[in-house]
N, C-alpha and C. Protein backbone atom coordinates (compact mmCIF):
# COMPACT_ATOMS: atom_id res chain seq x y z
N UNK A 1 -16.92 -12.97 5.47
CA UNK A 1 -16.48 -12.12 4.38
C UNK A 1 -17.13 -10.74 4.52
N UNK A 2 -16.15 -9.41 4.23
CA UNK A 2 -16.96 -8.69 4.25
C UNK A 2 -16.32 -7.76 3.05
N UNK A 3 -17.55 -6.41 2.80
CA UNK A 3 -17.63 -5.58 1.86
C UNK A 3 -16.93 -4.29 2.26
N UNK A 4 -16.44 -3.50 1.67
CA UNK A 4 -15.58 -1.97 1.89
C UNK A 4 -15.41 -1.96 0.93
N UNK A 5 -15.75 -0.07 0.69
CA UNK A 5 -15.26 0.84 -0.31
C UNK A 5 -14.01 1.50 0.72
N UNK A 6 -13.08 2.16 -0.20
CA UNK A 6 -12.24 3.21 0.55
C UNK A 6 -11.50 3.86 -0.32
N UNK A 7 -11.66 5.26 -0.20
CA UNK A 7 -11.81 5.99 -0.60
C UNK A 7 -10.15 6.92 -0.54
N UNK A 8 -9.54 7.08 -1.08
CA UNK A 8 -7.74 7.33 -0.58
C UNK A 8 -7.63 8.77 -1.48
N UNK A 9 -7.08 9.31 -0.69
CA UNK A 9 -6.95 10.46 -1.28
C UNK A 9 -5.52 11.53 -0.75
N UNK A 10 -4.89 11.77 -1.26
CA UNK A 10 -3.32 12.66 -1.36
C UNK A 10 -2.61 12.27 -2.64
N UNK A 11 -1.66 12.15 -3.09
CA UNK A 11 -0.92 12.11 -4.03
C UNK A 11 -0.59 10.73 -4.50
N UNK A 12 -1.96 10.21 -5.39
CA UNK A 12 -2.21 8.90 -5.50
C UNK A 12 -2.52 8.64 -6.74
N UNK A 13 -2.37 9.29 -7.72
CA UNK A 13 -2.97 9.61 -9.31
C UNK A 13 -0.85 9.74 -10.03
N UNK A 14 -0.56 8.43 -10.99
CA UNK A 14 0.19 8.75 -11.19
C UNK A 14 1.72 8.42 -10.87
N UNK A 15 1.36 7.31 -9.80
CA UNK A 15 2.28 7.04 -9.10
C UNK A 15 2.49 5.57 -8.81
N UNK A 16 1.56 4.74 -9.53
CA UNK A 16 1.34 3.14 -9.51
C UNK A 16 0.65 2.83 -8.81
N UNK A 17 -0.56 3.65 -7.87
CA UNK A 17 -1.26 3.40 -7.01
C UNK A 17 -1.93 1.95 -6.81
N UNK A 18 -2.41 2.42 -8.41
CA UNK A 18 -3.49 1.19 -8.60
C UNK A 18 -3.07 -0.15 -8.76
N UNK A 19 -1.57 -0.13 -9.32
CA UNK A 19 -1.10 -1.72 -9.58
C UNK A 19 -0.22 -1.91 -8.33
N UNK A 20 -0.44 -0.30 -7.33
CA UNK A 20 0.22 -1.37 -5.81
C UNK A 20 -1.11 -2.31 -5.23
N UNK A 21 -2.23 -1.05 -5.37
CA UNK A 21 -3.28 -1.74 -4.90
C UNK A 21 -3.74 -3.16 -5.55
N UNK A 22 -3.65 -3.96 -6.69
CA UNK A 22 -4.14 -4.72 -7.46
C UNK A 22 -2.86 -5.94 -6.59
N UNK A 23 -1.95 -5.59 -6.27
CA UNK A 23 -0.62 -6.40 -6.12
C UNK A 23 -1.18 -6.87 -4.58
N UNK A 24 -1.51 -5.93 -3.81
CA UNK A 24 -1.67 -6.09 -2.35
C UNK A 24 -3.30 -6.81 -2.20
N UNK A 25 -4.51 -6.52 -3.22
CA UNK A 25 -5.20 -7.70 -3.26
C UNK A 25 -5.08 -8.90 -3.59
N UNK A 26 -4.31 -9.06 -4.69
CA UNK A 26 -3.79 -10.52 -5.06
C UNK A 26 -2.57 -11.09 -3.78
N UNK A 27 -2.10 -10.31 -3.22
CA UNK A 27 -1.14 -11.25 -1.96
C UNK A 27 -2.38 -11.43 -1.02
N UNK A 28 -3.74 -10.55 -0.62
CA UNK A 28 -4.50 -10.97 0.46
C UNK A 28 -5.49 -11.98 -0.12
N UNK A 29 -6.01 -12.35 -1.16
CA UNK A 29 -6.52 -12.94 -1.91
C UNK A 29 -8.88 -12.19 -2.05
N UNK A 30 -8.29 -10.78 -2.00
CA UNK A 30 -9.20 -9.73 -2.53
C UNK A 30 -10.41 -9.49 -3.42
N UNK A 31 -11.13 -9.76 -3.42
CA UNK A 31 -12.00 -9.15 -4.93
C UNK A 31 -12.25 -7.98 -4.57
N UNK A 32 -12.70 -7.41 -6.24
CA UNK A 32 -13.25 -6.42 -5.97
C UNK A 32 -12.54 -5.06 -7.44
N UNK A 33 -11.90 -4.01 -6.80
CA UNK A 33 -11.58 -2.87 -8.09
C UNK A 33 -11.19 -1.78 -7.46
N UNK A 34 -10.31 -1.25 -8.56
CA UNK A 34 -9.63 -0.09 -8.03
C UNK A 34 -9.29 0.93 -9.52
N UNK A 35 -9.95 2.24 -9.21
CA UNK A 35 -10.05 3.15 -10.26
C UNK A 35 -10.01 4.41 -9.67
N UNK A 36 -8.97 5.45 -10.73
CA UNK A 36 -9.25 6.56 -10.39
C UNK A 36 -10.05 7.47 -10.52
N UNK A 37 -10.28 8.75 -9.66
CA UNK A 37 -11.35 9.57 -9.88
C UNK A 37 -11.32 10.81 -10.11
N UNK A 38 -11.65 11.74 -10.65
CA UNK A 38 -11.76 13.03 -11.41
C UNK A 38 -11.04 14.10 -11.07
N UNK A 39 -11.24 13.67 -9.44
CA UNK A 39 -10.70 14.95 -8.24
C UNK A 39 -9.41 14.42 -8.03
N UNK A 40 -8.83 13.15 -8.69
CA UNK A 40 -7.42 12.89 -8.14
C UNK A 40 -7.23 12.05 -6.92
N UNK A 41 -8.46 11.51 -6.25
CA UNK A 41 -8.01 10.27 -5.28
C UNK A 41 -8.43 9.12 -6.27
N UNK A 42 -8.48 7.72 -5.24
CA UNK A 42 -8.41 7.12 -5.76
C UNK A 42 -9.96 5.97 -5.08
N UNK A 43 -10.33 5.29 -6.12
CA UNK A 43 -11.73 4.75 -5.40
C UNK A 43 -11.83 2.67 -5.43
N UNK A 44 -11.76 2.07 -4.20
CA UNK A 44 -11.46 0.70 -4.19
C UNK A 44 -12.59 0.44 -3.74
N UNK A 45 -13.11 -0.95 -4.11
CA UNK A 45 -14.07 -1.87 -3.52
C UNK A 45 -13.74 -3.10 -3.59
N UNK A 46 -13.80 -3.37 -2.44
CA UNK A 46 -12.67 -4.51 -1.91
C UNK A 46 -13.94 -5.65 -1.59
N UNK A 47 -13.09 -7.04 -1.42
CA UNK A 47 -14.31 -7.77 -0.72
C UNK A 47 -13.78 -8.35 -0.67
N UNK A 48 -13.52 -9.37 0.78
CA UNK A 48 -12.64 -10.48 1.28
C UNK A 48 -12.87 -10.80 2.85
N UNK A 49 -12.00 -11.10 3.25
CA UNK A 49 -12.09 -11.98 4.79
C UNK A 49 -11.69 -10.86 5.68
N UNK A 50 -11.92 -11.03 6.95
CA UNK A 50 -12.32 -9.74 7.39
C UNK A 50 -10.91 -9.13 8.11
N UNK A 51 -9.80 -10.13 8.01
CA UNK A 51 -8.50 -10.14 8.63
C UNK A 51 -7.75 -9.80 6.92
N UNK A 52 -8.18 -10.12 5.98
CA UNK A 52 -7.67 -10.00 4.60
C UNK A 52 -7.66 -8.23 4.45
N UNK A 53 -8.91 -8.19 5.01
CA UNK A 53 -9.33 -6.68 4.88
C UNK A 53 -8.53 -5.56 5.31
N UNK A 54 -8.54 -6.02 6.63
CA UNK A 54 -7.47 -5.60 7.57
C UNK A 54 -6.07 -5.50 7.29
N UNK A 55 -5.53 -6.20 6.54
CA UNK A 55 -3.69 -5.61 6.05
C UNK A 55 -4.05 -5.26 5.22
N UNK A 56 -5.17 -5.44 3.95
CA UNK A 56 -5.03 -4.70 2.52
C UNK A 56 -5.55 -3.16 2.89
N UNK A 57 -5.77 -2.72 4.06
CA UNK A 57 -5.63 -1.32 4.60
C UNK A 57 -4.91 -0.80 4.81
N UNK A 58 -3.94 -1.40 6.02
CA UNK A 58 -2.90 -0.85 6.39
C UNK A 58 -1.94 -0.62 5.50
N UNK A 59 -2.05 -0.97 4.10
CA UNK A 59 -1.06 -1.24 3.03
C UNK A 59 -1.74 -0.24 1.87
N UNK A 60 -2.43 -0.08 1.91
CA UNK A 60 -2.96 1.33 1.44
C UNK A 60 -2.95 2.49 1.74
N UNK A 61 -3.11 2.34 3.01
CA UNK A 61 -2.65 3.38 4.12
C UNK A 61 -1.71 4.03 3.71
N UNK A 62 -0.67 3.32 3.51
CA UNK A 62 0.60 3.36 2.98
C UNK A 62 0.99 4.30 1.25
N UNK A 63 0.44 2.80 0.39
CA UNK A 63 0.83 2.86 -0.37
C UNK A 63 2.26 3.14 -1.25
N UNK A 64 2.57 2.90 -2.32
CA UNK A 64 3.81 2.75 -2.88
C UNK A 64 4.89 3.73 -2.18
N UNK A 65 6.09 3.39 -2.72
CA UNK A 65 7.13 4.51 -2.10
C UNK A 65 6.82 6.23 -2.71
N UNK A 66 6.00 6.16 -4.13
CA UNK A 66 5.98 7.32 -4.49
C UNK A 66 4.92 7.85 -4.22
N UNK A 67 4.05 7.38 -3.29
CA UNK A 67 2.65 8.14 -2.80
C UNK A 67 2.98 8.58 -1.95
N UNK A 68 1.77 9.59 -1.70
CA UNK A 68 1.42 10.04 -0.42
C UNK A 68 0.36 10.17 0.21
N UNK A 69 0.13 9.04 0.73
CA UNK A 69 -1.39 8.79 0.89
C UNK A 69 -1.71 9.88 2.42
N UNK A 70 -3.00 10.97 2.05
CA UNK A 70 -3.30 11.68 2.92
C UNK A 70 -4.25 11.23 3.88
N UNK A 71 -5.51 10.56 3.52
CA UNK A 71 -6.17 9.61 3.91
C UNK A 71 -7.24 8.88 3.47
N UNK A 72 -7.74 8.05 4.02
CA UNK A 72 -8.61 6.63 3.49
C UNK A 72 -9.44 6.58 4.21
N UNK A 73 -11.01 7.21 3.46
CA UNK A 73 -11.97 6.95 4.30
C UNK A 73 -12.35 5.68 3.70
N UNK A 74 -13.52 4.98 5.03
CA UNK A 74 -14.42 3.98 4.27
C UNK A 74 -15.79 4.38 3.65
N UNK A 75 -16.36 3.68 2.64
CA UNK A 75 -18.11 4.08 2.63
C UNK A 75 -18.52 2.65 2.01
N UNK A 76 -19.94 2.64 1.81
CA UNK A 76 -20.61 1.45 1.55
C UNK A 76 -20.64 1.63 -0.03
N UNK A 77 -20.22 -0.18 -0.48
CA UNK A 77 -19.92 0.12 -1.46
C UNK A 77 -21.72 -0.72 -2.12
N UNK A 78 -22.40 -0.26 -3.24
CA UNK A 78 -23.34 -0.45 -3.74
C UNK A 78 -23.11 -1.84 -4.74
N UNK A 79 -22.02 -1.99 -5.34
CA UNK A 79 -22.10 -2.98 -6.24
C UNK A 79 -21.75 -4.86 -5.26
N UNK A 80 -22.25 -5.67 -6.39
CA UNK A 80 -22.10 -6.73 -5.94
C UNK A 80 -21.10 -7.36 -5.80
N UNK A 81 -20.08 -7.18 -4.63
CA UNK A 81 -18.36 -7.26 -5.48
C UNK A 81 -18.18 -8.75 -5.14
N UNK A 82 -19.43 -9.55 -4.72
CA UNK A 82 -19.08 -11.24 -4.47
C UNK A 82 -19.20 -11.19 -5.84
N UNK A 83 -19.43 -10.95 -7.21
CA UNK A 83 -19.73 -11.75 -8.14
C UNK A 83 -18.27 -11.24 -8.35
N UNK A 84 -17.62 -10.64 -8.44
CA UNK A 84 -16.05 -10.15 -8.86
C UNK A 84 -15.32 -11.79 -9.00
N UNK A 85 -14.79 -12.22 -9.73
CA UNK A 85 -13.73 -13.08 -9.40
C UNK A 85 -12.56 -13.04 -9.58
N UNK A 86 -12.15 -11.51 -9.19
CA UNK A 86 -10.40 -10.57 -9.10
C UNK A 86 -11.11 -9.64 -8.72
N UNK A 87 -9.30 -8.86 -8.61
CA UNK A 87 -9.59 -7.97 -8.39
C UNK A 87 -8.92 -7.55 -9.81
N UNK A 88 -9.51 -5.98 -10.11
CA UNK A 88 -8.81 -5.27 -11.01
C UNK A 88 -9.05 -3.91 -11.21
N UNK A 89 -8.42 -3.54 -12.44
CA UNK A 89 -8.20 -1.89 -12.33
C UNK A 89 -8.99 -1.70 -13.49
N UNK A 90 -9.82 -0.24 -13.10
CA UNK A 90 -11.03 0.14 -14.08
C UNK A 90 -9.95 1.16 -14.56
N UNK A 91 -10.93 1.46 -16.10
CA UNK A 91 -10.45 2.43 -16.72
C UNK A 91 -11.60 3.39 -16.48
């Protein structure tokens, strides 16, 4: 199992980002959260299997038909996201 933040940023505020992202952890079977941020990207901490990890990227990468995802860095995420038992969307 492993831990990732990622960090998405282009035209992602506004557009269902977060309930594509919430949709695409529940098909990989994900913990973790997904909330937006001040500047207008968007901020996930994911935690799952390390091949789970791997498409719920490439699918972010992406994101919905009405995004435009510019890009997705990773960083280390600080919280404990094994105790998560979902994933979900912060306010």
């Amino acid at each position: 199992m492993v831990k990732k933040g990622f960090l998405v940023k282009g035209l992602v505020q506004g557009v269902g980002f977060r309930y594509f992202a919430l949709k695409m952890a529940n098909k990989y079977g994900i913990k973790g959260y997904v909330k937006n941020l001040d500047d207008g990207s968007v901020e996930i901490g994911a935690f799952g299997s390390e091949e789970a990890m791997s498409q719920f990227e490439k699918e972010i990468s992406v994101g919905p038909s009405q995004a435009s995802v510019f890009s997705v860095k990773n960083f280390d995420v600080l919280e404990n996201l094994e105790d998560y038992d979902r994933f979900e969307i912060q306010y």
